[in-house]
PDB file of N, CA and C in Angstrom:
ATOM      1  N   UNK A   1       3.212  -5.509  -2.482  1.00  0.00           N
ATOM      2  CA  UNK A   1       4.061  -4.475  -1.933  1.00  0.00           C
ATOM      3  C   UNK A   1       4.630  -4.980  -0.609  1.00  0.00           C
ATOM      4  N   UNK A   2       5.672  -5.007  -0.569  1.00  0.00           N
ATOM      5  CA  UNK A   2       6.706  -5.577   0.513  1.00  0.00           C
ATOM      6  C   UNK A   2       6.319  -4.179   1.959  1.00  0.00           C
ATOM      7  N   UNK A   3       5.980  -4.753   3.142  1.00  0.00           N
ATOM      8  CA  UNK A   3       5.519  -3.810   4.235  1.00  0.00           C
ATOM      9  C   UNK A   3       6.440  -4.490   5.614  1.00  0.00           C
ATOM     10  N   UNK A   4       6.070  -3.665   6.712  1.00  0.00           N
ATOM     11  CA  UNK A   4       7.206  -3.816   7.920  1.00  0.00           C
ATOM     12  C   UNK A   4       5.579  -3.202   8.296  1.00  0.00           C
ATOM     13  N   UNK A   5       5.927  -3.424   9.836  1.00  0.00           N
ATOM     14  CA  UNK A   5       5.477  -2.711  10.910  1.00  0.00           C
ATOM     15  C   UNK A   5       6.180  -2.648  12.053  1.00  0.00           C
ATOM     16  N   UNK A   6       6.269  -0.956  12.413  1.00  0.00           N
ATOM     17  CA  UNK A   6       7.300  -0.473  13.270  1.00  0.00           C
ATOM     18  C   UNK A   6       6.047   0.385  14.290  1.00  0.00           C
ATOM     19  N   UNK A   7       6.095   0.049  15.575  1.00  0.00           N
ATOM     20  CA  UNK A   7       5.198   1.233  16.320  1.00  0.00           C
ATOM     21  C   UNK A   7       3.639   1.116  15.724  1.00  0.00           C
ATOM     22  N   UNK A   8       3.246   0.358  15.375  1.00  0.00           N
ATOM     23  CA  UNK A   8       1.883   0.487  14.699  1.00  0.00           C
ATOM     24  C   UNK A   8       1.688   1.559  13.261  1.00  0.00           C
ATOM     25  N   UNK A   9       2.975   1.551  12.637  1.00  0.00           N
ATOM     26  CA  UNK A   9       3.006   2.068  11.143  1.00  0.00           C
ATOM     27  C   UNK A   9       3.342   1.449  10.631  1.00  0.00           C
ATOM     28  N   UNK A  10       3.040   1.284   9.617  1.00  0.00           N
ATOM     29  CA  UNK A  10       3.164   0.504   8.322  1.00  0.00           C
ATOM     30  C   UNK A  10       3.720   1.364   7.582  1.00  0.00           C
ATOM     31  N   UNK A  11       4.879   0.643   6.947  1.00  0.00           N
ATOM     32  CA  UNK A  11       6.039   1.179   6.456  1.00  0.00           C
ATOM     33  C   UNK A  11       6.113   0.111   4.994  1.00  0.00           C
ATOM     34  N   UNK A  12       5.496   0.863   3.817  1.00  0.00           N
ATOM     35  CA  UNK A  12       5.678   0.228   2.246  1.00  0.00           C
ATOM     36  C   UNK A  12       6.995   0.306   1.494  1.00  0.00           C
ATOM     37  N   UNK A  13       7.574  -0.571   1.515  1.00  0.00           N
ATOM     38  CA  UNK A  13       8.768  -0.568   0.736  1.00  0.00           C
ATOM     39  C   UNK A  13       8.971   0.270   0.029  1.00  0.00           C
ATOM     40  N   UNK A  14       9.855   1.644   0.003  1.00  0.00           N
ATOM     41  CA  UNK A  14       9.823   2.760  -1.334  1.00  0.00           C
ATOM     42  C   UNK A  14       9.806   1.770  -2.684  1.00  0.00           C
ATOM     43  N   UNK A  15      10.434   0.958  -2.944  1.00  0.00           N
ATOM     44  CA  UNK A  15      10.859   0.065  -4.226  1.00  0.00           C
ATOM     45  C   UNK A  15      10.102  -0.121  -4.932  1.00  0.00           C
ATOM     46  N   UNK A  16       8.417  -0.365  -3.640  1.00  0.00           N
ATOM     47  CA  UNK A  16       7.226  -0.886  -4.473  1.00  0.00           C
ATOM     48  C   UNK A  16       6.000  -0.100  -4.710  1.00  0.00           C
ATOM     49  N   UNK A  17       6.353   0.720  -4.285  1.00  0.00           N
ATOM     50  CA  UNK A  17       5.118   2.087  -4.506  1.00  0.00           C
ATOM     51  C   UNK A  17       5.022   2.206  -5.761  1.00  0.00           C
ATOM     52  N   UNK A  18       3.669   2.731  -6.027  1.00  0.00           N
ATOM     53  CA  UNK A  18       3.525   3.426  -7.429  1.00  0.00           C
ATOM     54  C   UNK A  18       4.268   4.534  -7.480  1.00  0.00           C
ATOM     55  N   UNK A  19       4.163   4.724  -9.005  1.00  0.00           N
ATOM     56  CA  UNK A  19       5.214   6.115  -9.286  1.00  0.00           C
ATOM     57  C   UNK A  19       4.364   6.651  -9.771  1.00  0.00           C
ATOM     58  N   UNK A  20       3.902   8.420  -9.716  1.00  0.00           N
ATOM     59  CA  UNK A  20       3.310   9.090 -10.574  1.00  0.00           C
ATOM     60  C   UNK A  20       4.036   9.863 -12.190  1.00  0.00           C
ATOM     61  N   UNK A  21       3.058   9.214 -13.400  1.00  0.00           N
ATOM     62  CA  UNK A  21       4.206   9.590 -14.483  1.00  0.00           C
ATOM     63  C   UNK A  21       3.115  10.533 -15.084  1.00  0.00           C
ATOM     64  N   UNK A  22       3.598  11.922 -15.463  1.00  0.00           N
ATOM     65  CA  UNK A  22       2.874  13.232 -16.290  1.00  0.00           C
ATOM     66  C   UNK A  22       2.774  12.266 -17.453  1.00  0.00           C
ATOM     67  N   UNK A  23       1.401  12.467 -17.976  1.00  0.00           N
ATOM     68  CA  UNK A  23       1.036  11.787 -19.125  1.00  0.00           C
ATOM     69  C   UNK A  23       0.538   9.972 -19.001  1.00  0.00           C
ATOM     70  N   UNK A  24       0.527   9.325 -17.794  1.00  0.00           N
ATOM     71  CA  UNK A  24       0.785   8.207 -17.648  1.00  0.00           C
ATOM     72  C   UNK A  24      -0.758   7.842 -17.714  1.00  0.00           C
ATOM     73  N   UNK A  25      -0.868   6.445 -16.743  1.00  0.00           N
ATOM     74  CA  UNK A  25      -2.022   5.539 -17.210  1.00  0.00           C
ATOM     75  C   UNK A  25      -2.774   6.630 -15.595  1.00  0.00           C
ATOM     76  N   UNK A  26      -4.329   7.125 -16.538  1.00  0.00           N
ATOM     77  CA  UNK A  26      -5.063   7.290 -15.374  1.00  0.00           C
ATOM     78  C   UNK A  26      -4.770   6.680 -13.749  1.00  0.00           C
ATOM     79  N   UNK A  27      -5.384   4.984 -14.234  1.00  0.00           N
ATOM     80  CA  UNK A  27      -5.044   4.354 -12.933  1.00  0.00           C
ATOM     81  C   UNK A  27      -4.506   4.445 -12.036  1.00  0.00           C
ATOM     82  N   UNK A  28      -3.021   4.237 -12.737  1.00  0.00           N
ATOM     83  CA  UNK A  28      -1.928   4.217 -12.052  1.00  0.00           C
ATOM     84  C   UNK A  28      -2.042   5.628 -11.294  1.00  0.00           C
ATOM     85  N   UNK A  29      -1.891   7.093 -12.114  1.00  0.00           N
ATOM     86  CA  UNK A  29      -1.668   7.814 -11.410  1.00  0.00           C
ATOM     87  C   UNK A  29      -2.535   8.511 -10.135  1.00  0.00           C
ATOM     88  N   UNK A  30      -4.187   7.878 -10.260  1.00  0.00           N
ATOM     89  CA  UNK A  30      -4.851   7.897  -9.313  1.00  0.00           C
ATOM     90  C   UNK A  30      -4.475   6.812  -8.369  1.00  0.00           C
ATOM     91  N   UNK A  31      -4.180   5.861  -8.607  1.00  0.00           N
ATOM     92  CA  UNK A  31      -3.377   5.017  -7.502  1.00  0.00           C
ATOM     93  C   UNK A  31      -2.552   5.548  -6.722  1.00  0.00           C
ATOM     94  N   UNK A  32      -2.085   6.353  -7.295  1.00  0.00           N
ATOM     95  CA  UNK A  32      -0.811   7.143  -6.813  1.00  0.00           C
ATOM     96  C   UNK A  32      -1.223   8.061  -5.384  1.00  0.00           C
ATOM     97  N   UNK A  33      -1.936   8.578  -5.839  1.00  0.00           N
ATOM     98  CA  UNK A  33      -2.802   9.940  -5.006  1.00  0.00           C
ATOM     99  C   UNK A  33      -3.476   9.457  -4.503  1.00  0.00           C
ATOM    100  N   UNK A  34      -4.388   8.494  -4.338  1.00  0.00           N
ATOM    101  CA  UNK A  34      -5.074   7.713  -3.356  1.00  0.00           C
ATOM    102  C   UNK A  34      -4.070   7.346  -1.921  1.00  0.00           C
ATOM    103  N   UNK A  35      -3.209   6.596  -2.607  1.00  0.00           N
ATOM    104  CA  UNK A  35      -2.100   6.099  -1.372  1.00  0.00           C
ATOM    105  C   UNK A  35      -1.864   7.655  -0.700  1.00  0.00           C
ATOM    106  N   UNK A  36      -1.088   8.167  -1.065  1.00  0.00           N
ATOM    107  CA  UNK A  36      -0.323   9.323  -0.617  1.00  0.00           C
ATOM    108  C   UNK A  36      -1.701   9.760   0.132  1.00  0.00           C
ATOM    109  N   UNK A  37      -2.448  10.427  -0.434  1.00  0.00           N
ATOM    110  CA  UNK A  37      -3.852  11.370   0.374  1.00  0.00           C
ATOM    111  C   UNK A  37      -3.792  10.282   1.861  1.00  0.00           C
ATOM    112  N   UNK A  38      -3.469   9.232   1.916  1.00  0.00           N
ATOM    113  CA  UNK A  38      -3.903   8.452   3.472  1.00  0.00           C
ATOM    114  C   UNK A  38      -2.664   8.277   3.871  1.00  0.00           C
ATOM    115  N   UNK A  39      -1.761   8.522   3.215  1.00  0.00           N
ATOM    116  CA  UNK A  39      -0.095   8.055   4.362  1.00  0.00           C
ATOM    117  C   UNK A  39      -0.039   9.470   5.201  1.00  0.00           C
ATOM    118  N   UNK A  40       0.513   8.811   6.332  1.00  0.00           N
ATOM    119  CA  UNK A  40       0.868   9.949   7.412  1.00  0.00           C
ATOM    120  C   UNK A  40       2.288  11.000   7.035  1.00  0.00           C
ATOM    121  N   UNK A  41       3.169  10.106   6.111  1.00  0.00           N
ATOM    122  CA  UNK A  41       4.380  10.515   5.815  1.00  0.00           C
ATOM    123  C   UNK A  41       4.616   9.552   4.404  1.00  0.00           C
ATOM    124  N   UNK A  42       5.208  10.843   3.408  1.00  0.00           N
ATOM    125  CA  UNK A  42       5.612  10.706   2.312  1.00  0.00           C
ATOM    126  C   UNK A  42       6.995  11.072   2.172  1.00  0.00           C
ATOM    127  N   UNK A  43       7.744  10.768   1.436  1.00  0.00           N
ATOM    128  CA  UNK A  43       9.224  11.084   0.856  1.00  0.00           C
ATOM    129  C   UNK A  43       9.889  10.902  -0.369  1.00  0.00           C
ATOM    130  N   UNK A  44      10.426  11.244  -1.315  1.00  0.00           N
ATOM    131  CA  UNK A  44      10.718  10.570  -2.303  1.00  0.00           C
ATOM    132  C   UNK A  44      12.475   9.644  -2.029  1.00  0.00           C
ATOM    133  N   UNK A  45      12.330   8.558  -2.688  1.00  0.00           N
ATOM    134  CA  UNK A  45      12.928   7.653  -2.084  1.00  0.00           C
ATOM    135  C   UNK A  45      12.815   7.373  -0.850  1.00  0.00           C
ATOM    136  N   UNK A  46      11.790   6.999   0.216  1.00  0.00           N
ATOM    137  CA  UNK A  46      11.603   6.741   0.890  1.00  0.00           C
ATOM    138  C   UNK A  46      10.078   6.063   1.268  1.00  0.00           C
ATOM    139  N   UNK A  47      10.311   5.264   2.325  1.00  0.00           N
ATOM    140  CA  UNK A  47       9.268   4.239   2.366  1.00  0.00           C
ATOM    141  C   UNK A  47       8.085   4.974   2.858  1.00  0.00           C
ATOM    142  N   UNK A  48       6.693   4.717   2.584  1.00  0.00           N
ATOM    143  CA  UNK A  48       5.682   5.550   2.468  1.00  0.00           C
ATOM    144  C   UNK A  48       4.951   4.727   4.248  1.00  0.00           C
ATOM    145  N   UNK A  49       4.593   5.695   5.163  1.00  0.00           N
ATOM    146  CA  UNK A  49       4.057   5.353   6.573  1.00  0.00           C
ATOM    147  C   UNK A  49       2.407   5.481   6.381  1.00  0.00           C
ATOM    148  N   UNK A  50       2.035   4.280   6.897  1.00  0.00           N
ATOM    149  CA  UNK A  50       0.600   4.873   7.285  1.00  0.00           C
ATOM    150  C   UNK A  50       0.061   4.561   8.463  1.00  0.00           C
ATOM    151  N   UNK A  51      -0.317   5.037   8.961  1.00  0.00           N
ATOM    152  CA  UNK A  51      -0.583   4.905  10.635  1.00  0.00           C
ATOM    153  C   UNK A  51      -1.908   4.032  10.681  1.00  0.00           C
ATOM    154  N   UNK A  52      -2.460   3.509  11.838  1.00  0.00           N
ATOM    155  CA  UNK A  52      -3.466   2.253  12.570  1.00  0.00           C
ATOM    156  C   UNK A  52      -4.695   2.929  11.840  1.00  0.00           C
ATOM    157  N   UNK A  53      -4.610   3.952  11.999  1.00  0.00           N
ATOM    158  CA  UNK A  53      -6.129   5.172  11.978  1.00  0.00           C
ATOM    159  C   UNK A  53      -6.749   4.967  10.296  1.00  0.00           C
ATOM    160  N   UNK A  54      -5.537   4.687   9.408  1.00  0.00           N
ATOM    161  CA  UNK A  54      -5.830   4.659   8.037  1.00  0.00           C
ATOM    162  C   UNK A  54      -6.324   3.313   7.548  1.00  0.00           C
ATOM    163  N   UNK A  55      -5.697   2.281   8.560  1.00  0.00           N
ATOM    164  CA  UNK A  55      -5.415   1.164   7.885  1.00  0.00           C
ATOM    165  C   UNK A  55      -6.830   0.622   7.121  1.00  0.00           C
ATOM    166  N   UNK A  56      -7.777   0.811   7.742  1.00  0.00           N
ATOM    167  CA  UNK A  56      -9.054   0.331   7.066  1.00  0.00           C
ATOM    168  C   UNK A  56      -9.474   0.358   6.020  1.00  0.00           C
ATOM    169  N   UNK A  57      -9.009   2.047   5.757  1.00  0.00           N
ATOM    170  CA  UNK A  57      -9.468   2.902   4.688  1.00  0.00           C
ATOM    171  C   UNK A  57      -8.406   2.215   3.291  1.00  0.00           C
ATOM    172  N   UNK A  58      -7.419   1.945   3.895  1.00  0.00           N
ATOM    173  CA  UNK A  58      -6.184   1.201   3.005  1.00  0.00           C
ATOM    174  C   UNK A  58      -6.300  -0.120   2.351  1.00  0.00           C
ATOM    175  N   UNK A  59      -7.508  -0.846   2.933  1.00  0.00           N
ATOM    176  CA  UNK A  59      -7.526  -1.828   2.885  1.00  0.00           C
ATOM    177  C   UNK A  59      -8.533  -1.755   1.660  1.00  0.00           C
ATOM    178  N   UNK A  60      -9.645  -1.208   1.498  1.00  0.00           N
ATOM    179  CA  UNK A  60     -10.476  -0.781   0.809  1.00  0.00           C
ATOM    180  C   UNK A  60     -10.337  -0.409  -0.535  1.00  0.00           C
ATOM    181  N   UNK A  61      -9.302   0.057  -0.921  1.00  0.00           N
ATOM    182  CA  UNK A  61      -8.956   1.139  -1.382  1.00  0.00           C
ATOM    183  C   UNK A  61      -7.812  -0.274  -2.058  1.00  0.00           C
ATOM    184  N   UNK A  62      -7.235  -0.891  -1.661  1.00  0.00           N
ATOM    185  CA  UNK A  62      -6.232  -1.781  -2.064  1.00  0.00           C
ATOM    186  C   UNK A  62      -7.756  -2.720  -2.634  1.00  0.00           C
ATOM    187  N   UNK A  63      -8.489  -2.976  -2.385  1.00  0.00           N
ATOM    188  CA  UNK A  63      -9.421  -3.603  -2.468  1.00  0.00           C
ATOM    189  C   UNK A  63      -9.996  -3.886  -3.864  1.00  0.00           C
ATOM    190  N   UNK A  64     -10.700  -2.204  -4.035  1.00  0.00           N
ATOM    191  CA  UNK A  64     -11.269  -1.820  -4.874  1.00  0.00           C
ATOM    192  C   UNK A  64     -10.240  -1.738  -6.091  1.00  0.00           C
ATOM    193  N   UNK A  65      -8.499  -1.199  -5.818  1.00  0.00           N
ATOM    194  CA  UNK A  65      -8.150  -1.145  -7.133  1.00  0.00           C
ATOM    195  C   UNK A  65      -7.686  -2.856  -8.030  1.00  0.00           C
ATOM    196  N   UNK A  66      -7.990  -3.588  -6.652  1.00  0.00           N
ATOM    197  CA  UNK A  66      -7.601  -4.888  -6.996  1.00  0.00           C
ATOM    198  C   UNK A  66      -8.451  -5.232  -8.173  1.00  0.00           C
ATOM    199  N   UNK A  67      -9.519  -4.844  -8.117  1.00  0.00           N
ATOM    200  CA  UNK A  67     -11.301  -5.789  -8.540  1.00  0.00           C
ATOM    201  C   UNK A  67     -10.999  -4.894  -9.484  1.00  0.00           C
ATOM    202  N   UNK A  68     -10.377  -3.571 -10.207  1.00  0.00           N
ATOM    203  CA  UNK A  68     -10.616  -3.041 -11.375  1.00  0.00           C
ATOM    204  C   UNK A  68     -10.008  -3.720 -12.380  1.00  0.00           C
ATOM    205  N   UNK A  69      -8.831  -4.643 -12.003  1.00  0.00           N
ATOM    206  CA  UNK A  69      -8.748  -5.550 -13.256  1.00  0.00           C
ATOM    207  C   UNK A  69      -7.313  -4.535 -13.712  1.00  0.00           C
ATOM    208  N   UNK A  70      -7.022  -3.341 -13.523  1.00  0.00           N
ATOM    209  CA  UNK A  70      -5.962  -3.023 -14.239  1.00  0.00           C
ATOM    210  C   UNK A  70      -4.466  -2.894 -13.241  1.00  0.00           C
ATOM    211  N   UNK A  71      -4.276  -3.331 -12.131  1.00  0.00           N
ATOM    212  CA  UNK A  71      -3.334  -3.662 -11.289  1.00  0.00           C
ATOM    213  C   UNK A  71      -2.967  -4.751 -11.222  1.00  0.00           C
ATOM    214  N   UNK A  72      -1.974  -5.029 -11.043  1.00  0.00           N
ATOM    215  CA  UNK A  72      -1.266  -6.582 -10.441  1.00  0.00           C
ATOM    216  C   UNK A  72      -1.577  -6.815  -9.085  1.00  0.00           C
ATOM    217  N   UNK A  73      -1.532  -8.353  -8.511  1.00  0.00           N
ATOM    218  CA  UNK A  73      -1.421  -8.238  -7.749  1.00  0.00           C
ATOM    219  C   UNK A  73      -0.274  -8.184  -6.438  1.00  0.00           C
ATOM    220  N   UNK A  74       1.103  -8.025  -7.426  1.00  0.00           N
ATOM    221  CA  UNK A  74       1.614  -7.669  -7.202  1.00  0.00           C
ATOM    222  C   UNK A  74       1.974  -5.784  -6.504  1.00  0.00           C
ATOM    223  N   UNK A  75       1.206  -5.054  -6.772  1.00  0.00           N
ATOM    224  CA  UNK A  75       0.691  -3.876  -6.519  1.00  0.00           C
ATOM    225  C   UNK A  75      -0.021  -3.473  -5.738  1.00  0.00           C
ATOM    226  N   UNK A  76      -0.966  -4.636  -5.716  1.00  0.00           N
ATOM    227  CA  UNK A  76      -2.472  -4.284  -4.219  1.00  0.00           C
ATOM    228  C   UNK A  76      -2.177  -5.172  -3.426  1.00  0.00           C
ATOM    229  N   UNK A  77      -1.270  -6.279  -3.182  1.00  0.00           N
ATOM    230  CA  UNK A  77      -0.785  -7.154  -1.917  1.00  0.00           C
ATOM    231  C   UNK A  77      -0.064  -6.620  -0.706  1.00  0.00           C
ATOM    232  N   UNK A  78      -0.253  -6.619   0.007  1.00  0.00           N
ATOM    233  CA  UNK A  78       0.791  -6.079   1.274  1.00  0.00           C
ATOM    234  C   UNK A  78       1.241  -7.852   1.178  1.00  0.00           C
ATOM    235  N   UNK A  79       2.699  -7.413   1.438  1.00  0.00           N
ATOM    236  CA  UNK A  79       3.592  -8.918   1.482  1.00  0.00           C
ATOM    237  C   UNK A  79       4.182  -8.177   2.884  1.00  0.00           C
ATOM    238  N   UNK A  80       4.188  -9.004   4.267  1.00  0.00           N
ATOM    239  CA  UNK A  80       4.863  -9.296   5.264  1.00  0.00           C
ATOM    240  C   UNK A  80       5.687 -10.202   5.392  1.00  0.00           C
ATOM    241  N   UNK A  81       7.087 -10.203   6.222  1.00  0.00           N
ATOM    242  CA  UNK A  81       7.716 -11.033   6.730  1.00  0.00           C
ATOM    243  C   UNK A  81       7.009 -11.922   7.493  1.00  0.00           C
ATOM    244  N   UNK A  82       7.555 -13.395   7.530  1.00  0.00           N
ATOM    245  CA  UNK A  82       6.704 -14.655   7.947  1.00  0.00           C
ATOM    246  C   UNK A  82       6.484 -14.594   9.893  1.00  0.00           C
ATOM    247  N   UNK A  83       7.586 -13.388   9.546  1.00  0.00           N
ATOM    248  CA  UNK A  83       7.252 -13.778  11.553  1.00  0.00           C
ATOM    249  C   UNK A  83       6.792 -12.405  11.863  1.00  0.00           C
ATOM    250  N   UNK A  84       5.947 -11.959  11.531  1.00  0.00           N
ATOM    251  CA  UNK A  84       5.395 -10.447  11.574  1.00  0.00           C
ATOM    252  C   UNK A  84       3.952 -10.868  11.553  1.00  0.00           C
ATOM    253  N   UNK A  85       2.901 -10.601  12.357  1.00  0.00           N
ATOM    254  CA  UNK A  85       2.176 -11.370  12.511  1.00  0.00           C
ATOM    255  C   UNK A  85       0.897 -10.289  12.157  1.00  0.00           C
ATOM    256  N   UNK A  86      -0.063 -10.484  11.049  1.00  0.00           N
ATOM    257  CA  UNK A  86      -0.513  -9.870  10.273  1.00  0.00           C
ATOM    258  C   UNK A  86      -1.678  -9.129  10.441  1.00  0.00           C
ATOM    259  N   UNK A  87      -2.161  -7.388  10.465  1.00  0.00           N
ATOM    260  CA  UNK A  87      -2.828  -6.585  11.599  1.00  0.00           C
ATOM    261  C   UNK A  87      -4.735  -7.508  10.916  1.00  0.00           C
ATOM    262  N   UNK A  88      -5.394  -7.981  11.771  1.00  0.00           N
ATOM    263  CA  UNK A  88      -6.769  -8.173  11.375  1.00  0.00           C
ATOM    264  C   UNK A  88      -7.746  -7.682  10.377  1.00  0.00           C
ATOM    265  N   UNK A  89      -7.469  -5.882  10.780  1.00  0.00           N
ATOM    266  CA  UNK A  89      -7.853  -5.523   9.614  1.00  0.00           C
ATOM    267  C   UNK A  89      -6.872  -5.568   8.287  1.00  0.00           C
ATOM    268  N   UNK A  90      -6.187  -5.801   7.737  1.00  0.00           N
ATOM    269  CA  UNK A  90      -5.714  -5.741   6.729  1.00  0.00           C
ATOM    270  C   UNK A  90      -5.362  -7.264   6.502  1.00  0.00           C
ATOM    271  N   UNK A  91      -5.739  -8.055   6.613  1.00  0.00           N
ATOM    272  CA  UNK A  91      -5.765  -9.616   6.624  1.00  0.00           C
ATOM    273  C   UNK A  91      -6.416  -9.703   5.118  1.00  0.00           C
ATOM    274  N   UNK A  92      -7.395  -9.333   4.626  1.00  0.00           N
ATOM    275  CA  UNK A  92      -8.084  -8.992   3.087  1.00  0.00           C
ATOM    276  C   UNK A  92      -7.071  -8.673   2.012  1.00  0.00           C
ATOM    277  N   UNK A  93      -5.954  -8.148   2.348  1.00  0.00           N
ATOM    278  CA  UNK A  93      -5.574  -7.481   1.022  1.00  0.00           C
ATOM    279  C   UNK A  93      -3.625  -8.011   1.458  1.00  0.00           C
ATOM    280  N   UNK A  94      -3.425  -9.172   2.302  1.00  0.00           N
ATOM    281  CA  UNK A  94      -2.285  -9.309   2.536  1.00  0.00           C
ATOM    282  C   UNK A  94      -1.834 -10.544   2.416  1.00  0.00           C
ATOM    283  N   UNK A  95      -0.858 -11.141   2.440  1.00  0.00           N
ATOM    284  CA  UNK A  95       0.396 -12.191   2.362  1.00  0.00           C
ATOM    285  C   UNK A  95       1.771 -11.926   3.168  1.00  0.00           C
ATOM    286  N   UNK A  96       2.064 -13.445   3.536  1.00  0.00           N
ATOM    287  CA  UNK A  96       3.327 -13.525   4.438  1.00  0.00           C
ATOM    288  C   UNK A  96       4.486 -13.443   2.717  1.00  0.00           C
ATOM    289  N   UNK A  97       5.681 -13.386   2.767  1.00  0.00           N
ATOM    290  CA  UNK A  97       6.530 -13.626   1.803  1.00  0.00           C
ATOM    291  C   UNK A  97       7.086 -15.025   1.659  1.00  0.00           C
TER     292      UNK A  97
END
């Protein structure tokens, strides 16, 4: 998932968020609601914020759905720009682009 940091929020690319689909794959749609329950700010079409306070919990949580085997890792990666210099705690579950 393509990320920015602005002000100490982390800002997820809308593009790359999960989508919640009625009827869809468990996973996914608990993926869904996991993220959201910890972002500070949600929107549709818009990039999902999560503030310093979460980030841990984010990391975890990106963690755990990694190790279930039914995500990409394309999905549980935070991808940063190369000159964005990458927060400590979330060093576990991230990549430069």
């Amino acid at each position: 998932m393509r990320v920015t940091l602005q002000d100490d929020i982390l800002l997820v690319n809308q593009e790359d968020l999960p989508s919640y689909k009625k009827g869809g794959s468990t996973v996914r749609n608990s993926y869904f609601w996991a993220l959201k329950s910890i972002a500070c700010y949600t929107s549709r079409d818009k990039d999902w914020e999560f503030d310093s306070e979460v980030w841990l919990a984010l990391a975890r949580m990106l963690l755990s759905f990694a190790q279930s085997g039914y995500l990409g890792d394309n999905e549980t990666i935070l991808e940063f720009n190369q000159d964005t210099p990458i927060p400590e705690v979330l060093r576990s579950v991230s990549t430069w682009l």
